[in-house]
N, C-alpha and C. Protein backbone atom coordinates (compact mmCIF):
# COMPACT_ATOMS: atom_id res chain seq x y z
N UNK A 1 0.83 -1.19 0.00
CA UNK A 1 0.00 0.00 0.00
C UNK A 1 0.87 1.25 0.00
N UNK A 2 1.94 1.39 0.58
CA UNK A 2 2.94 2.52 1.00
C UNK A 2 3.02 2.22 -0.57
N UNK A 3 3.66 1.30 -1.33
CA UNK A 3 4.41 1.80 -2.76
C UNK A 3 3.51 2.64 -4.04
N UNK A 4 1.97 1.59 -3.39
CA UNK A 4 1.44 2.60 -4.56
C UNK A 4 1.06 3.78 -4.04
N UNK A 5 1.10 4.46 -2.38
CA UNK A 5 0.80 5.96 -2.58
C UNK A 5 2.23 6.30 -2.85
N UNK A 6 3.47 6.11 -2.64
CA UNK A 6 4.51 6.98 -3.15
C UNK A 6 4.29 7.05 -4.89
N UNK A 7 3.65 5.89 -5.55
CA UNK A 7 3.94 6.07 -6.83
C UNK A 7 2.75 7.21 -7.37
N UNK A 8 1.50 7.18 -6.21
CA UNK A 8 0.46 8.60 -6.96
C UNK A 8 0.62 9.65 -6.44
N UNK A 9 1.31 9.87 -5.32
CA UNK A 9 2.26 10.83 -4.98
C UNK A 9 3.40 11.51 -6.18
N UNK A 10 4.24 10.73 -6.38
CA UNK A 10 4.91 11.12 -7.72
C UNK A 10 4.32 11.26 -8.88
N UNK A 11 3.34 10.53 -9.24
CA UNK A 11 2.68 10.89 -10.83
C UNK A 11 1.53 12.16 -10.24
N UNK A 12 1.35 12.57 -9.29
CA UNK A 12 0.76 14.09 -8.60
C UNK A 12 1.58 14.80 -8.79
N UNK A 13 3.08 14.93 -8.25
CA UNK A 13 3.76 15.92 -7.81
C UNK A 13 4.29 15.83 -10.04
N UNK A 14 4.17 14.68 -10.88
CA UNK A 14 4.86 15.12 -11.76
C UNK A 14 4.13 15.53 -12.62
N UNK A 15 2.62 15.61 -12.65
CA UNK A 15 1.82 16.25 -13.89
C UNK A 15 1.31 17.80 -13.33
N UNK A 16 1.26 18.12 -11.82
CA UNK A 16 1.45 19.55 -11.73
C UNK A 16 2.55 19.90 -11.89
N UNK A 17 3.83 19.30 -12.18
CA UNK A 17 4.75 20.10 -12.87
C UNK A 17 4.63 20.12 -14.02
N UNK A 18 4.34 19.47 -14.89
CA UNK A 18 4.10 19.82 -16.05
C UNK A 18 2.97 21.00 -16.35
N UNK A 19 1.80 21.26 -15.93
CA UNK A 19 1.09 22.32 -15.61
C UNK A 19 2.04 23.99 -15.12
N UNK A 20 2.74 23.70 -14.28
CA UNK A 20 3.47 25.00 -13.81
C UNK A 20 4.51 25.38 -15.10
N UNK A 21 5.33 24.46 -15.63
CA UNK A 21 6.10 24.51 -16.43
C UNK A 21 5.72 24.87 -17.68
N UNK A 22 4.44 24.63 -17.89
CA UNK A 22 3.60 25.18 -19.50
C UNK A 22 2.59 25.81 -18.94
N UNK A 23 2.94 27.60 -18.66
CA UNK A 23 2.01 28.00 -18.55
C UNK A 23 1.44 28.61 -20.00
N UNK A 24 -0.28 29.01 -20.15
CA UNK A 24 -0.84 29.35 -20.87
C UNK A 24 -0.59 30.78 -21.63
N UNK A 25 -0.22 31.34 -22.30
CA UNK A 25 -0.09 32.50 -23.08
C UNK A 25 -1.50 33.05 -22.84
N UNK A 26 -1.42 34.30 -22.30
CA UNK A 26 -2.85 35.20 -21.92
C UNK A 26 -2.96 35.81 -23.45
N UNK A 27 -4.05 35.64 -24.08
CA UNK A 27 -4.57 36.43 -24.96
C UNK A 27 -5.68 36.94 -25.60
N UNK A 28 -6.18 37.54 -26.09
CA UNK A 28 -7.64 38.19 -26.42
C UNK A 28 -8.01 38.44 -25.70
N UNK A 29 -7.90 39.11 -24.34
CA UNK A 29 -8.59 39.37 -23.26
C UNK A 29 -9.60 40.38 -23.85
N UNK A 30 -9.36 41.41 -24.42
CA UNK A 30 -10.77 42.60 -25.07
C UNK A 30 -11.50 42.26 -25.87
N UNK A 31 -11.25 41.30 -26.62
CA UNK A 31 -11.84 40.11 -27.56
C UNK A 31 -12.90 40.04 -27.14
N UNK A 32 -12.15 38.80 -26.01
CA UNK A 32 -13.13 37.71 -24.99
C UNK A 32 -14.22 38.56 -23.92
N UNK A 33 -13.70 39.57 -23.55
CA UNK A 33 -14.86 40.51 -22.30
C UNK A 33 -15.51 41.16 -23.54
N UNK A 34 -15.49 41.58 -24.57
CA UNK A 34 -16.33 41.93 -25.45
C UNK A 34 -17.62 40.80 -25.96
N UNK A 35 -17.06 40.44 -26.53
CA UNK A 35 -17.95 39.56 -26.77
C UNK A 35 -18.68 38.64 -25.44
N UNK A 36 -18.28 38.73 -24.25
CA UNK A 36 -19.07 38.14 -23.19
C UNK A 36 -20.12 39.06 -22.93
N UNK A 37 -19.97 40.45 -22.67
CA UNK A 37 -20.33 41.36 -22.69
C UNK A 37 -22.00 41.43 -23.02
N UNK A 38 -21.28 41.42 -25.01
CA UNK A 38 -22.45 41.68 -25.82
C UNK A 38 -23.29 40.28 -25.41
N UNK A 39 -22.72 39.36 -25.47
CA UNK A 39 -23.98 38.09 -25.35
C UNK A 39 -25.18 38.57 -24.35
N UNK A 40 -24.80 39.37 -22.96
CA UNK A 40 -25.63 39.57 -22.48
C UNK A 40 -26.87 40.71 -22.74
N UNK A 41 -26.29 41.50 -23.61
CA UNK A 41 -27.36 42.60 -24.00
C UNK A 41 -28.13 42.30 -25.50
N UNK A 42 -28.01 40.91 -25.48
CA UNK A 42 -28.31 40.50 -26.96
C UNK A 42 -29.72 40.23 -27.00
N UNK A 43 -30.31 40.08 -26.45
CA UNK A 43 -31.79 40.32 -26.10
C UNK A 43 -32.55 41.81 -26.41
N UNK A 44 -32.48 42.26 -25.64
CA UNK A 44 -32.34 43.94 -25.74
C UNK A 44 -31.86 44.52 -27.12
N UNK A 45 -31.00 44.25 -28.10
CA UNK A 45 -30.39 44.56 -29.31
C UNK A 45 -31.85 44.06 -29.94
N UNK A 46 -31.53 42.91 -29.61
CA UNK A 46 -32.63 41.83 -31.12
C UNK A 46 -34.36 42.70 -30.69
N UNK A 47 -34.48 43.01 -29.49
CA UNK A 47 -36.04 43.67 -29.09
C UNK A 47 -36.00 45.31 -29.75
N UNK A 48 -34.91 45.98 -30.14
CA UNK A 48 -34.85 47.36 -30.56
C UNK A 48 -34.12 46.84 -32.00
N UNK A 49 -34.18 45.76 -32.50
CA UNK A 49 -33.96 45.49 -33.88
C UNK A 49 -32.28 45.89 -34.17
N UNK A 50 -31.65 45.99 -33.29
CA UNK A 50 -30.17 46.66 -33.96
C UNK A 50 -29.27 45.43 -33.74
N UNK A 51 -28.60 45.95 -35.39
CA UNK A 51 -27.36 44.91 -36.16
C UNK A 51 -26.39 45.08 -35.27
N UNK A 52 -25.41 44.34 -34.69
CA UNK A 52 -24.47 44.44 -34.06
C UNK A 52 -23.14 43.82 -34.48
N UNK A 53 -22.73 44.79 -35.17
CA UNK A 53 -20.92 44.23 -35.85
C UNK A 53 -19.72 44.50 -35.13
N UNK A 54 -18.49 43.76 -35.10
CA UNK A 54 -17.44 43.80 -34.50
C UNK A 54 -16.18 43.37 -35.65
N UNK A 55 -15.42 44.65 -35.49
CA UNK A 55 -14.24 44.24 -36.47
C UNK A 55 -13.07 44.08 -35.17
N UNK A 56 -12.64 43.09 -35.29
CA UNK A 56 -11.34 43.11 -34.21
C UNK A 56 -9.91 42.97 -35.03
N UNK A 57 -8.88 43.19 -34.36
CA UNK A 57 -7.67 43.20 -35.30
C UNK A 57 -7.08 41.89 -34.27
N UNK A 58 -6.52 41.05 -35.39
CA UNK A 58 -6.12 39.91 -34.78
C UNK A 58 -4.68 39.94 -34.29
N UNK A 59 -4.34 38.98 -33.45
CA UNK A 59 -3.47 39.30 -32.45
C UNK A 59 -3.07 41.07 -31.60
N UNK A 60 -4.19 41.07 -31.26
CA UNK A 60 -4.36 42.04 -30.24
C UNK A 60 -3.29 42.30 -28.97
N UNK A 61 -2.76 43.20 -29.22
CA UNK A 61 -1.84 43.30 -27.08
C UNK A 61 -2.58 42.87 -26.18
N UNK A 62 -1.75 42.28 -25.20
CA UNK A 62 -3.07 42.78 -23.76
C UNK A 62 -2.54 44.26 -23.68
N UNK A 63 -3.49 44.21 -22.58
CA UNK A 63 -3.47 45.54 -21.95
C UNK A 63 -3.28 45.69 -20.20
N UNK A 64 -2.65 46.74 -19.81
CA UNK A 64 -1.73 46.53 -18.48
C UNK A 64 -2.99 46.68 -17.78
N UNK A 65 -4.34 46.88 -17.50
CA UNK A 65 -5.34 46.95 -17.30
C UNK A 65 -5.64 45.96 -16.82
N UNK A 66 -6.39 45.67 -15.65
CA UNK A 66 -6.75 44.30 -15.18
C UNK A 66 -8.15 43.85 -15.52
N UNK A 67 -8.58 42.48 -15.92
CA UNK A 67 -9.59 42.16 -16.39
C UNK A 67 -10.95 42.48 -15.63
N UNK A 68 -10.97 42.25 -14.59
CA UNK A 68 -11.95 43.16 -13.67
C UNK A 68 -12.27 44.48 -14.32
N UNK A 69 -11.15 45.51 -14.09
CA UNK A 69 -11.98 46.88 -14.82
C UNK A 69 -12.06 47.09 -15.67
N UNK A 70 -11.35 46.63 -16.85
CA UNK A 70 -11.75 46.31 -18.20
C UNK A 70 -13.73 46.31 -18.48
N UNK A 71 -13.94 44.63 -17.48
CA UNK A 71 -15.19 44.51 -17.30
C UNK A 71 -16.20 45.73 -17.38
N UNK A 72 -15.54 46.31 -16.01
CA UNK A 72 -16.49 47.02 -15.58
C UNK A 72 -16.73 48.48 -16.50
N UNK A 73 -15.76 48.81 -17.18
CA UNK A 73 -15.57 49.74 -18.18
C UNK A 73 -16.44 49.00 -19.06
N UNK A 74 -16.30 48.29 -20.00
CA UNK A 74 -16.78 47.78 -21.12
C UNK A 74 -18.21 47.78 -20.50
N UNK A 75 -18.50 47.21 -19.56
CA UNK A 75 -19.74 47.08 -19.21
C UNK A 75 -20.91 48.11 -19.18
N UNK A 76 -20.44 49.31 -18.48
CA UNK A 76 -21.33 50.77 -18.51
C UNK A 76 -21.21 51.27 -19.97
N UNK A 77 -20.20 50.92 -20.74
CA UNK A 77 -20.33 51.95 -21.41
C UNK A 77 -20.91 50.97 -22.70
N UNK A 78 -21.23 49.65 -22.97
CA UNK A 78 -22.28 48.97 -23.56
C UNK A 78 -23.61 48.88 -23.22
N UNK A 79 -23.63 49.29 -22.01
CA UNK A 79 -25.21 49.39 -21.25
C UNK A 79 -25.66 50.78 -21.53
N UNK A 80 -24.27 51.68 -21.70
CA UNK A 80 -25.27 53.07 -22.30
C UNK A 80 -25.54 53.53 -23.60
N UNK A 81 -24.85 52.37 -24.34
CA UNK A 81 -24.75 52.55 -25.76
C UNK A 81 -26.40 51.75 -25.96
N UNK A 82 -26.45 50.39 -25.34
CA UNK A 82 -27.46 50.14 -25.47
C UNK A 82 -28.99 50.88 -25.40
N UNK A 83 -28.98 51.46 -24.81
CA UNK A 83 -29.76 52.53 -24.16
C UNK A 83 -30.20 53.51 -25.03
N UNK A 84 -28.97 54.20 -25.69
CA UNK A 84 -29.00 55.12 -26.53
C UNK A 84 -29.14 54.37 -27.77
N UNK A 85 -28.58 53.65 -28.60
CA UNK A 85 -29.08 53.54 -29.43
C UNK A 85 -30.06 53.42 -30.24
N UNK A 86 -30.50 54.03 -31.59
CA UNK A 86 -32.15 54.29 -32.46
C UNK A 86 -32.11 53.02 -32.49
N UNK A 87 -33.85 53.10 -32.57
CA UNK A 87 -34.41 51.83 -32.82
C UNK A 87 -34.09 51.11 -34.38
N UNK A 88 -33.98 50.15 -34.47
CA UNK A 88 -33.83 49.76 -36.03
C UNK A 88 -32.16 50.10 -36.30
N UNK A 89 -31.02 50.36 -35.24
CA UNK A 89 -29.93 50.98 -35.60
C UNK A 89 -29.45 49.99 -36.17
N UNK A 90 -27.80 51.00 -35.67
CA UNK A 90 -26.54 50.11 -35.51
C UNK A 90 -25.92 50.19 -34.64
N UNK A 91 -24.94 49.15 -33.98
CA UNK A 91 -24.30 49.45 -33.21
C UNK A 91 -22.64 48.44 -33.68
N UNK A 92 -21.60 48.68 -33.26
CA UNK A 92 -20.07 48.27 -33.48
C UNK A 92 -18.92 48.38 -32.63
N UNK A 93 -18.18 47.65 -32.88
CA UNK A 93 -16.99 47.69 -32.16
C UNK A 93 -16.01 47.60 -33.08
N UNK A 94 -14.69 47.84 -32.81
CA UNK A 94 -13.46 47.93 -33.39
C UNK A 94 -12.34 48.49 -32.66
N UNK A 95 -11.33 47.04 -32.89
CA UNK A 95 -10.15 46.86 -32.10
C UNK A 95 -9.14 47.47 -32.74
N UNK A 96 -7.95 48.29 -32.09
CA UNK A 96 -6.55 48.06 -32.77
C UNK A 96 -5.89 48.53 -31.94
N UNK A 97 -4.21 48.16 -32.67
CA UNK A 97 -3.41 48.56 -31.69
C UNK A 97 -2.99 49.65 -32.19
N UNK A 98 -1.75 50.72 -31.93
CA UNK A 98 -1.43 51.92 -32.46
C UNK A 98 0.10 52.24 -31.68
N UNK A 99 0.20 52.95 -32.40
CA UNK A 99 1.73 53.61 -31.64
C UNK A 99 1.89 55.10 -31.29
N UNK A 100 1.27 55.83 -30.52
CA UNK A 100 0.76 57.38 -30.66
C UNK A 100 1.58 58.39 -30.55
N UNK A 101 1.50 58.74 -31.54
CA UNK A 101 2.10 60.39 -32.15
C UNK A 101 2.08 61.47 -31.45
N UNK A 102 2.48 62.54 -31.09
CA UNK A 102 1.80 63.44 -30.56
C UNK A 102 1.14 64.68 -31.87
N UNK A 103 0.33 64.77 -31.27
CA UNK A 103 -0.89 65.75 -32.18
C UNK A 103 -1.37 67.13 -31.47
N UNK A 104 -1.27 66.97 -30.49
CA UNK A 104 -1.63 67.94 -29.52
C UNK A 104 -3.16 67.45 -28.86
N UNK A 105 -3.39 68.41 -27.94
CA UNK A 105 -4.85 68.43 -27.55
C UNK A 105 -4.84 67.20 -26.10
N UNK A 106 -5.97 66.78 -25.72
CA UNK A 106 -5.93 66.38 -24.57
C UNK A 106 -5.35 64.29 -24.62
N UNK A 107 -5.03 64.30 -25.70
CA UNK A 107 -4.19 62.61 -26.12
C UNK A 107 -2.40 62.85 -25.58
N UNK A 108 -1.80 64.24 -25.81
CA UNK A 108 -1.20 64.50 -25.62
C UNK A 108 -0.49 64.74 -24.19
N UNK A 109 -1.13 65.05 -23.27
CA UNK A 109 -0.90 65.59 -22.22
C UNK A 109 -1.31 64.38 -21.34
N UNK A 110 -1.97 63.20 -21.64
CA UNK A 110 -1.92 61.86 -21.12
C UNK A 110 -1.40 60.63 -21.55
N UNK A 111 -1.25 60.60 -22.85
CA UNK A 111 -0.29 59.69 -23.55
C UNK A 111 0.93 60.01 -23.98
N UNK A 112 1.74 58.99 -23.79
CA UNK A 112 3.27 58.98 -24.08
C UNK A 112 3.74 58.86 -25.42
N UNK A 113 4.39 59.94 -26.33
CA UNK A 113 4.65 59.57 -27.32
C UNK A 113 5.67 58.62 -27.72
N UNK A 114 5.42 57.88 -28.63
CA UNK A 114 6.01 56.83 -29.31
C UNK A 114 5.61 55.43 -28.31
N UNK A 115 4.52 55.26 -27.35
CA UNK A 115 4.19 54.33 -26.87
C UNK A 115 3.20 53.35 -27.48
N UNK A 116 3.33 52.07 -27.12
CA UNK A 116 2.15 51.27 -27.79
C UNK A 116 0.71 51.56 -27.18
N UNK A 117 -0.09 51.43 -27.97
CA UNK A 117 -1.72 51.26 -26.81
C UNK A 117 -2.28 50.62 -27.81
N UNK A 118 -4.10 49.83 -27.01
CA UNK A 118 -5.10 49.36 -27.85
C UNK A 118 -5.94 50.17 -27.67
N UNK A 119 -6.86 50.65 -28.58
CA UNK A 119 -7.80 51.08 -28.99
C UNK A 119 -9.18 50.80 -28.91
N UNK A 120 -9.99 50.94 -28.76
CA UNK A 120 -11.25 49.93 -28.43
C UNK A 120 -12.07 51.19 -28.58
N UNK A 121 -12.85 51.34 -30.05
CA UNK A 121 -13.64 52.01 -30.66
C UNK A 121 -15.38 51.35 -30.20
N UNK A 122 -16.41 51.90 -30.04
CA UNK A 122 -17.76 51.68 -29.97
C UNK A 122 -18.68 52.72 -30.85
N UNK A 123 -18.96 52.50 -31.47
CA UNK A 123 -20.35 53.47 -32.65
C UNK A 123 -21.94 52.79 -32.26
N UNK A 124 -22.57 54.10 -31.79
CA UNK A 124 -23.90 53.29 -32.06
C UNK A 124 -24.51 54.44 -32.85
N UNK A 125 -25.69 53.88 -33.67
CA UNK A 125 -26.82 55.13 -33.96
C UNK A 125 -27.19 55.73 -32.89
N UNK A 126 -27.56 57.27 -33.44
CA UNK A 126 -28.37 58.31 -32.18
C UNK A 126 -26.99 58.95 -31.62
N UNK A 127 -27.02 60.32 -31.79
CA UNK A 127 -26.28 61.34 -31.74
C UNK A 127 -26.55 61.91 -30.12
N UNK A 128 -26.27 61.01 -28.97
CA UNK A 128 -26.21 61.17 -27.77
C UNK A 128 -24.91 61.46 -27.20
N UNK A 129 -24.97 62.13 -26.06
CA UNK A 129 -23.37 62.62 -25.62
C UNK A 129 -23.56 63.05 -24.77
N UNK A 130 -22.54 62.36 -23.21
CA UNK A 130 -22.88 62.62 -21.96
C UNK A 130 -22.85 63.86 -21.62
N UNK A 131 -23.57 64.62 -20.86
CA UNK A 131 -23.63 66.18 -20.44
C UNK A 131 -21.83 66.51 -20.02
N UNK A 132 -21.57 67.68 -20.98
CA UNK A 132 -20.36 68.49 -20.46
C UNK A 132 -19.31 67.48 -20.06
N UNK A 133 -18.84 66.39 -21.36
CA UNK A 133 -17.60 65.54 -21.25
C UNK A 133 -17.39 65.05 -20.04
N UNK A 134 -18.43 63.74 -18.80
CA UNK A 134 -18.25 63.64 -17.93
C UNK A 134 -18.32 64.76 -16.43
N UNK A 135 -18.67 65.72 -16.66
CA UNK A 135 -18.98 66.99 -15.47
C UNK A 135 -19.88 66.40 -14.78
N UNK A 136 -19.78 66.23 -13.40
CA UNK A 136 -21.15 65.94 -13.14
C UNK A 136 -22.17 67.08 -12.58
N UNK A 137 -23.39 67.00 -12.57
CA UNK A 137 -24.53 67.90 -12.68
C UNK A 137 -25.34 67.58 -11.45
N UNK A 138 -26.01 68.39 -10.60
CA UNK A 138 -26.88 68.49 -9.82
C UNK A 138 -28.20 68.51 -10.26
N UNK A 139 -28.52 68.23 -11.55
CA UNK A 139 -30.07 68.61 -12.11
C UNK A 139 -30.25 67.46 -12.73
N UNK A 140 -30.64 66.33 -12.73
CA UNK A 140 -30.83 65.54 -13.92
C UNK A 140 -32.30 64.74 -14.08
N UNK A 141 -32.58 64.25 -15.01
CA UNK A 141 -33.91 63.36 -15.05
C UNK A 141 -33.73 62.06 -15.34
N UNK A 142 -34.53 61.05 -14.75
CA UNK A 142 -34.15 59.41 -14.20
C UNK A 142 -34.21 59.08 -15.84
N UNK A 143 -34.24 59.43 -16.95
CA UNK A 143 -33.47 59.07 -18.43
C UNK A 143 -31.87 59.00 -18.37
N UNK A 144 -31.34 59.92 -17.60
CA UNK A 144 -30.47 60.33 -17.43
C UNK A 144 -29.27 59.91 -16.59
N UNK A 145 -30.15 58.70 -16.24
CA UNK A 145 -29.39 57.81 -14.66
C UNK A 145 -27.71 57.50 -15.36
N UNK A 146 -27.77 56.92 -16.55
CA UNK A 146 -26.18 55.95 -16.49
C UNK A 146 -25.51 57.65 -16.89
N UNK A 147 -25.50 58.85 -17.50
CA UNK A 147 -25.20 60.13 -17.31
C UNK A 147 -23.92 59.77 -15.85
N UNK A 148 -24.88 59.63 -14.17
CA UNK A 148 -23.85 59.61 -13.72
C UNK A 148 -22.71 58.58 -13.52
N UNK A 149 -22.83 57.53 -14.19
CA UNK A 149 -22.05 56.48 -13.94
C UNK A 149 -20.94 56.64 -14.67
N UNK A 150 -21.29 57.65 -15.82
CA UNK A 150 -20.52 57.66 -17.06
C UNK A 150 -18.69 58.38 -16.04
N UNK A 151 -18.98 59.48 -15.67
CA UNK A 151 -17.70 60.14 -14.53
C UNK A 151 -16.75 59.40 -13.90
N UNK A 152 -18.09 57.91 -12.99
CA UNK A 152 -17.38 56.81 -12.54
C UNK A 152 -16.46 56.22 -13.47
N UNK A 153 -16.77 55.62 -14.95
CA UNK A 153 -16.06 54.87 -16.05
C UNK A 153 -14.93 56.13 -16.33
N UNK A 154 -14.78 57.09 -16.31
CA UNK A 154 -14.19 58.20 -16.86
C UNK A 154 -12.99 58.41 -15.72
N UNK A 155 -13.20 58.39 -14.45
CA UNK A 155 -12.33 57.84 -13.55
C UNK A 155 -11.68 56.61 -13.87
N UNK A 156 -11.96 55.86 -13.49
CA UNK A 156 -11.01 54.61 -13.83
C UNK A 156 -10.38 54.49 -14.74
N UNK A 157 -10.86 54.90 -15.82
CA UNK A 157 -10.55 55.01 -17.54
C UNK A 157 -8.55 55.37 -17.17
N UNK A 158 -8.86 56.96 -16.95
CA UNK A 158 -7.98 57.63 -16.46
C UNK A 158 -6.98 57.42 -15.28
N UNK A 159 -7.11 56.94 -14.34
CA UNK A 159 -6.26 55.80 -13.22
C UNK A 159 -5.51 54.65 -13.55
N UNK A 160 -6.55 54.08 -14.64
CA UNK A 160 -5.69 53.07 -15.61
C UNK A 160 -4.58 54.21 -16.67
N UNK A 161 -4.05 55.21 -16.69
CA UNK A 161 -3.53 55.52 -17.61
C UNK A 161 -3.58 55.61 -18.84
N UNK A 162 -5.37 56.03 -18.96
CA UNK A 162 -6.05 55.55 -20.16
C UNK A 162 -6.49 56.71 -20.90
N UNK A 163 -7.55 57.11 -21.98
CA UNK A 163 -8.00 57.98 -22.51
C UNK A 163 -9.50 57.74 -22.65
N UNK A 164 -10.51 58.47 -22.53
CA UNK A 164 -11.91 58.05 -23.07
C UNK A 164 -12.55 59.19 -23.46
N UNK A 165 -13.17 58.80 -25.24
CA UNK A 165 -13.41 60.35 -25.65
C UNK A 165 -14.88 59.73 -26.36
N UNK A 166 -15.50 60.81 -26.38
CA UNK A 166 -17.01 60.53 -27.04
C UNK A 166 -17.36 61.88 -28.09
N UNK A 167 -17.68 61.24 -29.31
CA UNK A 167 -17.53 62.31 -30.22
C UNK A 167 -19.29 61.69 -31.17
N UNK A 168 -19.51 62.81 -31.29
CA UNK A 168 -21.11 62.82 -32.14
C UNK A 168 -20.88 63.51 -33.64
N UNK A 169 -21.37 62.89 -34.01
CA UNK A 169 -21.61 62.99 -36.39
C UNK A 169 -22.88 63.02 -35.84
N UNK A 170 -23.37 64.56 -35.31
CA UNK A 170 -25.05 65.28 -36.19
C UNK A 170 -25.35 64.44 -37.30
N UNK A 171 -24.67 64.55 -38.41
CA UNK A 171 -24.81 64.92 -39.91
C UNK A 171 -25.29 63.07 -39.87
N UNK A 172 -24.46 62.29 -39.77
CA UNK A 172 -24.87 60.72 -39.71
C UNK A 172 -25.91 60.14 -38.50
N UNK A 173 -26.00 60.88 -37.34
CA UNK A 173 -26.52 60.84 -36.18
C UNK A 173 -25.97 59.65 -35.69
N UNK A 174 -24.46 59.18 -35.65
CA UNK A 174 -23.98 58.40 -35.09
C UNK A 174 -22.87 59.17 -33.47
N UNK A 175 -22.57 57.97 -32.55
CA UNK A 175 -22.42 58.41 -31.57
C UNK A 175 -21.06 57.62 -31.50
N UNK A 176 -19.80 58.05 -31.49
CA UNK A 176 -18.42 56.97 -31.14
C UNK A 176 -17.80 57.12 -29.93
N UNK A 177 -17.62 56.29 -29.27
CA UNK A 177 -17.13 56.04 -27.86
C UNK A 177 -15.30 55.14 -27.82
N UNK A 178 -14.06 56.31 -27.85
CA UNK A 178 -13.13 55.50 -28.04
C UNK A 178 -12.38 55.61 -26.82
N UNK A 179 -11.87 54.27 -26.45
CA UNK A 179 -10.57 54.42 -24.96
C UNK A 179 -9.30 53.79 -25.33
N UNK A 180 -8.41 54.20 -25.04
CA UNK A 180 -7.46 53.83 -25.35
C UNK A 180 -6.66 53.31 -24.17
N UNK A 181 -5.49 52.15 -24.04
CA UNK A 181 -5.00 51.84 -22.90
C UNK A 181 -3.52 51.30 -23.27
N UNK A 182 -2.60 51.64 -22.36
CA UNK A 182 -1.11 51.60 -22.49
C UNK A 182 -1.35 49.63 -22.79
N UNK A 183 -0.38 49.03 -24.00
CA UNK A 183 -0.44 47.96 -24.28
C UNK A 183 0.83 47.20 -23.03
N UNK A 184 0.53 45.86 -22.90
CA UNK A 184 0.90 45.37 -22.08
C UNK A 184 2.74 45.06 -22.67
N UNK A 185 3.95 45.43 -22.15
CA UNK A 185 5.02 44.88 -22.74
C UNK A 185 5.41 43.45 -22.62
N UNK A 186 5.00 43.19 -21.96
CA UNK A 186 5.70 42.08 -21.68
C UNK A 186 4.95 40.63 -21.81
N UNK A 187 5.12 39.46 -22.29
CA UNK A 187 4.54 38.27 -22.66
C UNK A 187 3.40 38.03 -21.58
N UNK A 188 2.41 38.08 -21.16
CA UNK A 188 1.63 37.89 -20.37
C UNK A 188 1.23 36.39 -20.22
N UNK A 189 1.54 35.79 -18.98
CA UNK A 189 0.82 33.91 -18.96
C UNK A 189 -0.28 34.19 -17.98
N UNK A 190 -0.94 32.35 -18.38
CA UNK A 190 -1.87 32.46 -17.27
C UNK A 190 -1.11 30.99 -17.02
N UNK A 191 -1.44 30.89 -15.33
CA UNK A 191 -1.13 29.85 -14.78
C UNK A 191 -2.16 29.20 -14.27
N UNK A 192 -3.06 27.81 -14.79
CA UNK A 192 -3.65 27.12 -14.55
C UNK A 192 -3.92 26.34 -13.01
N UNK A 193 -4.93 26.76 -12.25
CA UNK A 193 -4.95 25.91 -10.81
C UNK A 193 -4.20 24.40 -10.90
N UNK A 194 -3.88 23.88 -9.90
CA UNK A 194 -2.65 23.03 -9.74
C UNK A 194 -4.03 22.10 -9.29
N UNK A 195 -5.03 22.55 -8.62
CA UNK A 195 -5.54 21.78 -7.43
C UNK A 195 -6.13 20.62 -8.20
């Protein structure tokens, strides 16, 4: 009895080494919380009739950003797109990575030039745009509720070392929601529970 627990003892102690020793390459993380994301508001899309497209750029960075607020970012600001968007719209996403220039203006004075970042573009129909670029307001009407949450996402955005800008096309009556986040340098793993 002693020989065969030393021997499942050893074939234990030698296939969690093999586990520690090959850890997993972390990747698509904005991919993957995107698209988890949308599955859940996919109800709600298909009941207000709107097409929902996603262009992603393949092999994506991570991002130094932790998957938690990622979440929670992606999350408000798909729940207000949802919201806003016309009935019968559109709504989109689109990934990339970039290497940023300086241009001036407020990209400048928070991003590092010649640094990597990803990009993570959102368009919906309906020419909506949070009151006064995130300000928050003492006056509002319960239409208006994710308004204050938007400051909250706009914080973090920015703590992460990030950018988040919201720009309206009147003329198309489309609404684009872009953030940008310092790309991750370094090979990112995941290490698989041992237990």
């Amino acid at each position: 009895m002693k020989d065969i627990d030393k021997a499942n003892l050893l074939l234990e102690g030698f296939l969690k080494y093999l586990i520690i020793i090959n850890p997993t390459p972390k990747t698509d993380t904005v991919h993957r919380l995107i698209e988890e994301l949308s599955k859940q508001y996919k109800d709600q899309l298909e009941r207000k009739g709107v097409k929902l497209s996603k262009k992603f750029e393949k092999n994506l960075p991570e991002t130094v950003v932790p998957d938690e607020l990622l979440r929670y970012i992606f999350n408000f600001i798909l729940q207000y797109a949802v919201n806003s968007v016309t009935l019968n719209g559109e709504m989109g996403f689109l990934t990339k990575s970039l290497v940023f220039q300086e241009k001036g203006g407020l990209d400048q004075a928070l991003l590092r030039k010649d640094e990597r970042y990803i990009e993570i573009r959102l368009f919906f129909t309906g020419s909506k745009k949070p009151r006064e670029q995130f300000q928050k307001s003492s006056d509002f009407h319960k239409e208006e509720m994710l308004n204050l949450i938007l400051p909250l996402v706009h914080e973090v955005v920015l703590k992460n070392r990030g950018v988040i800008k919201f720009e309206t096309d009147e003329k198309k009556e489309k609404t684009f929601i872009s953030i940008r986040f310092p790309s991750e340098r370094r090979v990112v793993v995941y290490y698989p529970p041992v237990n």
